[in-house]
C-alpha atoms as a PDB file:
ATOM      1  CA  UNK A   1     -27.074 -18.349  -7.575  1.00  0.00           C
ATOM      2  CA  UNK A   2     -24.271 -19.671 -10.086  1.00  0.00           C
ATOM      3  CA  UNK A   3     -20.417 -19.116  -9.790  1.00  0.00           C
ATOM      4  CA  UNK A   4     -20.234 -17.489 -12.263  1.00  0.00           C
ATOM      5  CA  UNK A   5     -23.305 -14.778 -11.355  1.00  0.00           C
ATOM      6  CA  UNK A   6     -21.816 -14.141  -8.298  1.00  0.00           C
ATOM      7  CA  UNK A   7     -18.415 -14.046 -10.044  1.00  0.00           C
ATOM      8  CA  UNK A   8     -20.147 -11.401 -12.820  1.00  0.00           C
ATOM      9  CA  UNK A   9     -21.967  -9.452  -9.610  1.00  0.00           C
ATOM     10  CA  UNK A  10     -18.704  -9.096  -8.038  1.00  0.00           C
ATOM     11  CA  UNK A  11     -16.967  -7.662 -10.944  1.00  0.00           C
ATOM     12  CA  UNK A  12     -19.621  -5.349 -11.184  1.00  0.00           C
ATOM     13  CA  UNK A  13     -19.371  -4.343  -7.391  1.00  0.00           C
ATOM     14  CA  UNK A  14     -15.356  -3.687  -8.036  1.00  0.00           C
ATOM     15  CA  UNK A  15     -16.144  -1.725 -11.418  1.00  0.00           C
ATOM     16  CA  UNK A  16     -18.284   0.446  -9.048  1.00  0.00           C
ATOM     17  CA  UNK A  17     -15.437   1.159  -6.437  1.00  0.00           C
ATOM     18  CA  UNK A  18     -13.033   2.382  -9.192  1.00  0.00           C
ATOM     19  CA  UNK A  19     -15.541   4.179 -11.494  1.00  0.00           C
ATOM     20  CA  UNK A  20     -16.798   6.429  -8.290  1.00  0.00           C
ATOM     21  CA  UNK A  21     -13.279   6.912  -6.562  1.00  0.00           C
ATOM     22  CA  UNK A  22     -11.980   7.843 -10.415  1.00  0.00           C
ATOM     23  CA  UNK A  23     -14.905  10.223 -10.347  1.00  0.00           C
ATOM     24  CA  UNK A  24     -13.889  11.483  -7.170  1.00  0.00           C
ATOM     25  CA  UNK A  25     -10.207  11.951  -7.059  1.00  0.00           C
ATOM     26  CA  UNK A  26     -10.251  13.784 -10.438  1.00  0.00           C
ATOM     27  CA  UNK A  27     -12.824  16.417  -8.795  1.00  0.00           C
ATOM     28  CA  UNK A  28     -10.230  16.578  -6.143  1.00  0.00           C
ATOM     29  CA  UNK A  29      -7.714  17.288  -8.237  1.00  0.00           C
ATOM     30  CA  UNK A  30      -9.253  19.912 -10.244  1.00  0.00           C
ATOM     31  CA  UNK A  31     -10.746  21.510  -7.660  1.00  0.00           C
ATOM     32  CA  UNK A  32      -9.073  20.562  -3.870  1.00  0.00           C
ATOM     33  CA  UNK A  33     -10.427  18.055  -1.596  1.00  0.00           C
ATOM     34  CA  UNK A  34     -12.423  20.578   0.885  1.00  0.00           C
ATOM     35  CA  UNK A  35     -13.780  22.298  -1.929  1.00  0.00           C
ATOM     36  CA  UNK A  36     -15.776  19.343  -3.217  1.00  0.00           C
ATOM     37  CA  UNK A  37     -18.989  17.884  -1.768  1.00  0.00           C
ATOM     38  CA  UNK A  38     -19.804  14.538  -1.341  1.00  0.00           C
ATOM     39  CA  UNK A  39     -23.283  15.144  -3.062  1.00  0.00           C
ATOM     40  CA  UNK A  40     -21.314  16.438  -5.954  1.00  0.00           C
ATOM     41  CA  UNK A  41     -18.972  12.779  -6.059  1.00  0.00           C
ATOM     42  CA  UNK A  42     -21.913  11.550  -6.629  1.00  0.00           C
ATOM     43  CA  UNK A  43     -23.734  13.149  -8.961  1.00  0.00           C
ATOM     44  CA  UNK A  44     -20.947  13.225 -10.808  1.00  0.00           C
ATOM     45  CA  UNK A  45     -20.588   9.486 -10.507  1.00  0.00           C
ATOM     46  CA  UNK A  46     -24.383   8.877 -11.296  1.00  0.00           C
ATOM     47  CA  UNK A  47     -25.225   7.230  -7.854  1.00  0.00           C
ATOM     48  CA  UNK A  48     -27.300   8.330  -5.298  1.00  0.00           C
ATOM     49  CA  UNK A  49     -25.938   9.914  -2.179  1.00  0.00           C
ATOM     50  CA  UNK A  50     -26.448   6.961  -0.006  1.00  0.00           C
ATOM     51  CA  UNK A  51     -25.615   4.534  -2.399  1.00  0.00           C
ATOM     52  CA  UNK A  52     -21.800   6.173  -2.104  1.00  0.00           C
ATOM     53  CA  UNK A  53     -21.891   5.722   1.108  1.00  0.00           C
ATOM     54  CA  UNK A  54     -22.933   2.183   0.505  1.00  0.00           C
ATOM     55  CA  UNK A  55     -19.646   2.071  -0.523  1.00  0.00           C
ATOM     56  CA  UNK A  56     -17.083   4.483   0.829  1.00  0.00           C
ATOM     57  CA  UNK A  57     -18.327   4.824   4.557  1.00  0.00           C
ATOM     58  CA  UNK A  58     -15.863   8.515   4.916  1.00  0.00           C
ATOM     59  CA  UNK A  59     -15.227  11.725   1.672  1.00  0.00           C
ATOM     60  CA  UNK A  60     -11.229   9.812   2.498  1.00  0.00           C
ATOM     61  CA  UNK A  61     -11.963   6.647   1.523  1.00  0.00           C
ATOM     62  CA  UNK A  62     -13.136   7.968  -2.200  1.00  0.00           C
ATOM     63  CA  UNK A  63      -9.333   8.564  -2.205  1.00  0.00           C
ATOM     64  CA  UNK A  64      -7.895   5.857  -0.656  1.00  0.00           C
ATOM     65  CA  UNK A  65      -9.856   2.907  -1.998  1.00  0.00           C
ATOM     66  CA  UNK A  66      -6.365   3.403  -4.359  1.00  0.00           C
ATOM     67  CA  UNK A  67      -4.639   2.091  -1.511  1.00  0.00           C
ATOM     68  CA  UNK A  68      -6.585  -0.652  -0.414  1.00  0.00           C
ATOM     69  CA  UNK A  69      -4.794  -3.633  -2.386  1.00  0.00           C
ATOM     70  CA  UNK A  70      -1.868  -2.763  -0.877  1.00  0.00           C
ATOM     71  CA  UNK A  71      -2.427  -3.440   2.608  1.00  0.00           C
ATOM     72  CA  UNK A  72      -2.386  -6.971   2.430  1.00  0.00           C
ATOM     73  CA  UNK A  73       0.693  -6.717   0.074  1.00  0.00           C
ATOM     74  CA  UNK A  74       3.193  -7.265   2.483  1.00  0.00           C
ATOM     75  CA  UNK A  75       1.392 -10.308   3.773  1.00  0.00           C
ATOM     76  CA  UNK A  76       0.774 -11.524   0.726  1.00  0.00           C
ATOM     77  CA  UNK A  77       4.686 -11.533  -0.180  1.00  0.00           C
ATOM     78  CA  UNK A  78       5.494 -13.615   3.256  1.00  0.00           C
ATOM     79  CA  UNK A  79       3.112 -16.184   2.405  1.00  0.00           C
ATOM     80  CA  UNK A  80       4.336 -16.577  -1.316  1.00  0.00           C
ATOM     81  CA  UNK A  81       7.655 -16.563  -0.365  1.00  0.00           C
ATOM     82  CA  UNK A  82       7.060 -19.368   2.807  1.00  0.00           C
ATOM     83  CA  UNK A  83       5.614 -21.220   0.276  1.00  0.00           C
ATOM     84  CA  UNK A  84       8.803 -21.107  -2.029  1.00  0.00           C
ATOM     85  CA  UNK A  85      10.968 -21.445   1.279  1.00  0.00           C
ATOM     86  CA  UNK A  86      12.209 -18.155   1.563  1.00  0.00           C
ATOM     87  CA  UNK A  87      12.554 -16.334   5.157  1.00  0.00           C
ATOM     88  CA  UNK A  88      10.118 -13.382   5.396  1.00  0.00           C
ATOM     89  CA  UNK A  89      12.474 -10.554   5.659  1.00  0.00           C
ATOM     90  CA  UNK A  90      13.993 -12.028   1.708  1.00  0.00           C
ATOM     91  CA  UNK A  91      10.509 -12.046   0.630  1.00  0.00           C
ATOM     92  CA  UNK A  92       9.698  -8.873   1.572  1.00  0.00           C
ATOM     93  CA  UNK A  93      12.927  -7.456   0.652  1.00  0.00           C
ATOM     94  CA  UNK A  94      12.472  -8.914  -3.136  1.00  0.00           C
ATOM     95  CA  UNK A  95       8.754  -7.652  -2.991  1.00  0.00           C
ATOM     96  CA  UNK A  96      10.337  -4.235  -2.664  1.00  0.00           C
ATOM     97  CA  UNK A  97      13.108  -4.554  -5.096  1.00  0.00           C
ATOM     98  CA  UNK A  98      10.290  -5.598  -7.236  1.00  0.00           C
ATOM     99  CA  UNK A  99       7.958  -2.909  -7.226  1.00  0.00           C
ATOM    100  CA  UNK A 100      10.689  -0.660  -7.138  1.00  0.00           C
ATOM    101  CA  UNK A 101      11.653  -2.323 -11.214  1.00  0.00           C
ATOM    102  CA  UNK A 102       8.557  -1.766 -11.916  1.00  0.00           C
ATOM    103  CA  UNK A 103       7.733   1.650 -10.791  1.00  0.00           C
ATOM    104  CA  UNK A 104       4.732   0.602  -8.716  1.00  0.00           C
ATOM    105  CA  UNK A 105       3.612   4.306  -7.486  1.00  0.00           C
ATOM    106  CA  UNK A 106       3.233   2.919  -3.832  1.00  0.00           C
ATOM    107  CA  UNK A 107       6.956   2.834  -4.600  1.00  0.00           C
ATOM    108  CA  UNK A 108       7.384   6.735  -4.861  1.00  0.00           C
ATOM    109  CA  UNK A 109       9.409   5.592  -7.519  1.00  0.00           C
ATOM    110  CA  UNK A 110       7.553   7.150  -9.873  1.00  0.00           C
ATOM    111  CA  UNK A 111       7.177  10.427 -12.168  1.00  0.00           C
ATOM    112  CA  UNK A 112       4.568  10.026 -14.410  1.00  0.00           C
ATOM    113  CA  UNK A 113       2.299  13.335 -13.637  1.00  0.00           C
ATOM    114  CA  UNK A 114      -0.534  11.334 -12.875  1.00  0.00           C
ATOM    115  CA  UNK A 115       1.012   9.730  -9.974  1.00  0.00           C
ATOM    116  CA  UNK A 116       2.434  12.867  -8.885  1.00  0.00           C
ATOM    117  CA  UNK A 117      -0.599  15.030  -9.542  1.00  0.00           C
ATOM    118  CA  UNK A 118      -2.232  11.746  -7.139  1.00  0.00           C
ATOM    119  CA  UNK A 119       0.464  11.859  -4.418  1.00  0.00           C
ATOM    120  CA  UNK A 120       0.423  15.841  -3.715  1.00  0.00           C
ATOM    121  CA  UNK A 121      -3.346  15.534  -3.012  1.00  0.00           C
ATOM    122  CA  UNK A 122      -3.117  12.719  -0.884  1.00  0.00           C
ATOM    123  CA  UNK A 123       0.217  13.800   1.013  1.00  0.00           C
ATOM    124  CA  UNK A 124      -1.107  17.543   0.878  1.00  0.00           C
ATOM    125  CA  UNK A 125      -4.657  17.205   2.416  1.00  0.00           C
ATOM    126  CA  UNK A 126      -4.300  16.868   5.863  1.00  0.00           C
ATOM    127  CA  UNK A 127      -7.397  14.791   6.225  1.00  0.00           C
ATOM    128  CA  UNK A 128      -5.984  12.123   3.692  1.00  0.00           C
ATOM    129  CA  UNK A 129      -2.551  11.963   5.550  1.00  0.00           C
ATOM    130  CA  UNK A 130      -4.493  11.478   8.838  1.00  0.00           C
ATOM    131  CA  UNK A 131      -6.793   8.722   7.711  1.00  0.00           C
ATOM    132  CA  UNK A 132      -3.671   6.851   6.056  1.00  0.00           C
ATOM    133  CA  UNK A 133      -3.064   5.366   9.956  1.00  0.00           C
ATOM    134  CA  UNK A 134      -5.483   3.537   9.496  1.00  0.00           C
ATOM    135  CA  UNK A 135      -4.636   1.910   6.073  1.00  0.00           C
ATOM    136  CA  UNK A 136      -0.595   1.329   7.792  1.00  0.00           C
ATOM    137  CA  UNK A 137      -2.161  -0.110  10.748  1.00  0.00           C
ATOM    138  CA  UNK A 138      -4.609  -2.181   8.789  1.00  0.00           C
ATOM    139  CA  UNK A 139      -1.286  -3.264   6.641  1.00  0.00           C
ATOM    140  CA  UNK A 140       0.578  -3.985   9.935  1.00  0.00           C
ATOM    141  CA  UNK A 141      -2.204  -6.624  11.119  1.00  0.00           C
ATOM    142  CA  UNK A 142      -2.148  -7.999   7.943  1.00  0.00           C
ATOM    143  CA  UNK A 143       1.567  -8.558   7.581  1.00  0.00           C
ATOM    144  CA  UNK A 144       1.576 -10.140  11.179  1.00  0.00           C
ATOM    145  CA  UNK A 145      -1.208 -12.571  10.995  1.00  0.00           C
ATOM    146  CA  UNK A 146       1.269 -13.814   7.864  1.00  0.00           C
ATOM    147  CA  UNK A 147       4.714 -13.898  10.360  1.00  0.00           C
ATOM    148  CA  UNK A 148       2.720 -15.872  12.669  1.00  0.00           C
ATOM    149  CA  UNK A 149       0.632 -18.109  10.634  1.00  0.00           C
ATOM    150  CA  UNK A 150       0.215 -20.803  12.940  1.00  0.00           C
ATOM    151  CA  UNK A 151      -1.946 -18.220  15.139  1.00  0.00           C
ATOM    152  CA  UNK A 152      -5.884 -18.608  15.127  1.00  0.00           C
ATOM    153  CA  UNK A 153      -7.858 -16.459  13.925  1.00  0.00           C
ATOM    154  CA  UNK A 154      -9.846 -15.663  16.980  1.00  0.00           C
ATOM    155  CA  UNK A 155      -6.607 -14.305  18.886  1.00  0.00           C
ATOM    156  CA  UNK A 156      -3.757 -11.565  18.212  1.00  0.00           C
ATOM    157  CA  UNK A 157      -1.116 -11.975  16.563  1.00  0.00           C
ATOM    158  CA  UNK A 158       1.891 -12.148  19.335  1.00  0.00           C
ATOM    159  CA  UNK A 159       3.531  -9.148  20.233  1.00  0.00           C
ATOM    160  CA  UNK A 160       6.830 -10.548  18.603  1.00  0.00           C
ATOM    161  CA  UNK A 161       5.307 -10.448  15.425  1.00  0.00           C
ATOM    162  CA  UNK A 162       3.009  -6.808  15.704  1.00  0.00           C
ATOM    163  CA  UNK A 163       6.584  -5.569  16.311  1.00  0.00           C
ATOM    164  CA  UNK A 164       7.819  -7.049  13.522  1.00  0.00           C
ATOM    165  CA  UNK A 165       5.128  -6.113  11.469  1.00  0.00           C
ATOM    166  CA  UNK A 166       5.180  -2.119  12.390  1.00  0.00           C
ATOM    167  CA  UNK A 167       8.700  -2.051  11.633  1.00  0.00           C
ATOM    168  CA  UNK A 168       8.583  -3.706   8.062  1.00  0.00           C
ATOM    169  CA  UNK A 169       5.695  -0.893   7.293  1.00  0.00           C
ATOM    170  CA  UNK A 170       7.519   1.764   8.521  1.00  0.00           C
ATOM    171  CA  UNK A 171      10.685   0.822   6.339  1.00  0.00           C
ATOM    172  CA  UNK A 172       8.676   0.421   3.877  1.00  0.00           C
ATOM    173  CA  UNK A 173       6.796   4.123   3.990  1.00  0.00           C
ATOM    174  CA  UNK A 174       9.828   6.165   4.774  1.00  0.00           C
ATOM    175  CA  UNK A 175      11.543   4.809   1.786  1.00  0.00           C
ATOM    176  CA  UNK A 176       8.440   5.364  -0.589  1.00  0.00           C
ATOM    177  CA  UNK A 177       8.336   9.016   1.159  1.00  0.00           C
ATOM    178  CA  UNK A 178      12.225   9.802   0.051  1.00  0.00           C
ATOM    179  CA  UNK A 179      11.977   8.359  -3.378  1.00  0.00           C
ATOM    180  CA  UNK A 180       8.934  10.684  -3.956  1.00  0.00           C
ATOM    181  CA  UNK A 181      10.858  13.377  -2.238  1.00  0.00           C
ATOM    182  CA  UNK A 182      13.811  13.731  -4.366  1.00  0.00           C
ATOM    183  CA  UNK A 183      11.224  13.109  -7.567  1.00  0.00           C
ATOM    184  CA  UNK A 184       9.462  16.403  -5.938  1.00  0.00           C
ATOM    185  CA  UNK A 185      12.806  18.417  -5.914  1.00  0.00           C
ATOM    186  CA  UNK A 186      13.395  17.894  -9.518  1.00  0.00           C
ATOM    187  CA  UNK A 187      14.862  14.062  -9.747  1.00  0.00           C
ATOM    188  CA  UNK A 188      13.609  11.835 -12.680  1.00  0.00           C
ATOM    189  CA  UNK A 189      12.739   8.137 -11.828  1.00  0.00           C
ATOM    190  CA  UNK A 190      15.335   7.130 -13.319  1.00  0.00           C
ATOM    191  CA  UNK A 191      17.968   9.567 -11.541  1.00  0.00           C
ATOM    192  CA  UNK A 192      16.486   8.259  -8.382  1.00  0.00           C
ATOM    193  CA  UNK A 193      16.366   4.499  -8.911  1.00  0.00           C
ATOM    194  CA  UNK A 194      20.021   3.161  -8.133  1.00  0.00           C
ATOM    195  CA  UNK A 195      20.016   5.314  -4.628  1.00  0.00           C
ATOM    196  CA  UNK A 196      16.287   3.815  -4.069  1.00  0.00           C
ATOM    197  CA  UNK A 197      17.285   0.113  -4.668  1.00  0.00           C
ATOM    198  CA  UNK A 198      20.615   0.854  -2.171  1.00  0.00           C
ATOM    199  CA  UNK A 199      18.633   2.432   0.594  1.00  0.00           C
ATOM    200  CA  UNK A 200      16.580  -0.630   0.271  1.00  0.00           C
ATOM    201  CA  UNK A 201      19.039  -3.001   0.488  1.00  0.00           C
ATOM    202  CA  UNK A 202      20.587  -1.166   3.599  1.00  0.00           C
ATOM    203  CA  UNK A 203      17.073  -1.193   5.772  1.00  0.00           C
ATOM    204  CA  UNK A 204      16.596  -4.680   5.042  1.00  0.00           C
ATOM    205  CA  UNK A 205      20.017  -5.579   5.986  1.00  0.00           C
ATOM    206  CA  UNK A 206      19.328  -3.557   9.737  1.00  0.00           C
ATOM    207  CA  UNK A 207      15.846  -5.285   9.506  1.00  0.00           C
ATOM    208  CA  UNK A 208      17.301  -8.967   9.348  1.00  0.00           C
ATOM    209  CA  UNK A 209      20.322  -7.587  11.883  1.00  0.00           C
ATOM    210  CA  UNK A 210      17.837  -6.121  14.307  1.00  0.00           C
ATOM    211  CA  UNK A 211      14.696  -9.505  13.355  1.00  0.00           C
ATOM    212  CA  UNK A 212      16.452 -12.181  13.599  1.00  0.00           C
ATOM    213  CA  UNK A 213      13.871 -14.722  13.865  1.00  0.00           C
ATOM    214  CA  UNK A 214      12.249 -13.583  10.151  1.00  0.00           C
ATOM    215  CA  UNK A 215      16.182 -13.236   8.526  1.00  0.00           C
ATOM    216  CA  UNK A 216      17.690 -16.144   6.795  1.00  0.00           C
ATOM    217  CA  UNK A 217      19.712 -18.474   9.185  1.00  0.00           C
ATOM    218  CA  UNK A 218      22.794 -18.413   6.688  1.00  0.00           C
ATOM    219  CA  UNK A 219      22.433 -14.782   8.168  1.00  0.00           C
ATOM    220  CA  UNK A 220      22.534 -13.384   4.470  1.00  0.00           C
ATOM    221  CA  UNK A 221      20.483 -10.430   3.816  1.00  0.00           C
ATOM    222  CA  UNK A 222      20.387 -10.279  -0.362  1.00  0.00           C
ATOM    223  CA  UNK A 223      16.880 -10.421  -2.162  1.00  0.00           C
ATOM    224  CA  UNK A 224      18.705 -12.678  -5.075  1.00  0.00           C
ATOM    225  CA  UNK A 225      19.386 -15.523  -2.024  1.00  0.00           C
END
């Protein structure tokens, strides 16, 4: 088979993914999570019901295939910015500054009511929330394999860097989660962004303090450095 047919039959695999978890998540919105079956997904979506399963193994993933770019985007930010000699805890602290311009929902920074109407289902279904740990953890082995690149691929990833790699996620979650909060309480985006970027700048700045091995040797902490 050519390139470019397996280029063309991967482009229709990917179609697939977002056309049924579309499908799904807006028969989860209008109607709640529990209260939709599987078999209705997809019969909605046109599929059989094994052929869903084909392709989201769990009812969560229809829902979080949304988030499944973004666990190697952490990783993916360490290796760009190695490449362009930046330490890992700059390149992840501009990755966040970035997203955080341009209102990338992972972000919370965010108010369009799609995004909202998207985040209340998936922070108010308890099965969601639960099968997130997954997705962080996935993110976590991601970003470490990247902080210790010079690791095989047949063994861990040292413990230096798995602790490295929790603590980046977990920064990075818990400041999504308060942007989103204070958008919740009434906040625009816009209200919301100069506090976001500062509170960013702050964790990094304990992140470099507290990593030193992945902070810049000049010991500055800036994402502009």
């Amino acid at each position: 088979m050519s390139e470019g047919e397996m280029g063309l039959r991967e482009r229709k695999r990917l179609l697939t993914y977002r056309t049924v978890s579309d499908t799904a998540i807006a028969l989860f919105l209008e109607r709640g999570f529990d209260e939709v079956s599987v078999a209705e997904v997809a019969a909605a979506a046109g599929i059989s019901k094994p052929t869903l399963f084909r392709y989201f193994p769990a009812k969560e993933d229809l829902v979080l295939h949304r988030l499944a770019d973004h666990e190697g985007e952490a990783a993916r930010a360490v290796a760009a910015g190695r490449a362009a000699g930046l330490a890992p805890l700059v390149a992840l602290h501009r990755d966040v500054r970035d997203g955080l311009d341009r209102r990338e929902p992972v972000t919370g920074l965010n108010d369009d009511p799609a995004v909202l109407a998207f985040h209340g289902l998936l922070y108010g279904t308890p099965a969601l929330v639960a099968r997130l740990s997954g997705h962080l953890e996935r993110a976590e082995e991601h970003l470490a394999r990247a902080l210790a690149p010079d690791v095989p691929a047949d063994r861990s990833a040292p413990v230096t860097a798995r602790l490295a790699a929790a603590q980046v996620i977990a920064v990075r979650r818990v400041l999504a989660l308060e942007n989103r909060r204070r958008i919740v309480a009434g906040a625009s985006a816009a209200e919301v962004a100069q506090g976001a970027h500062a509170r960013a700048d702050a964790a990094f700045a304990d992140l470099c303090a507290g990593l030193p091995r992945y902070a810049p040797t000049t010991g500055g902490t800036e994402a502009t450095e």
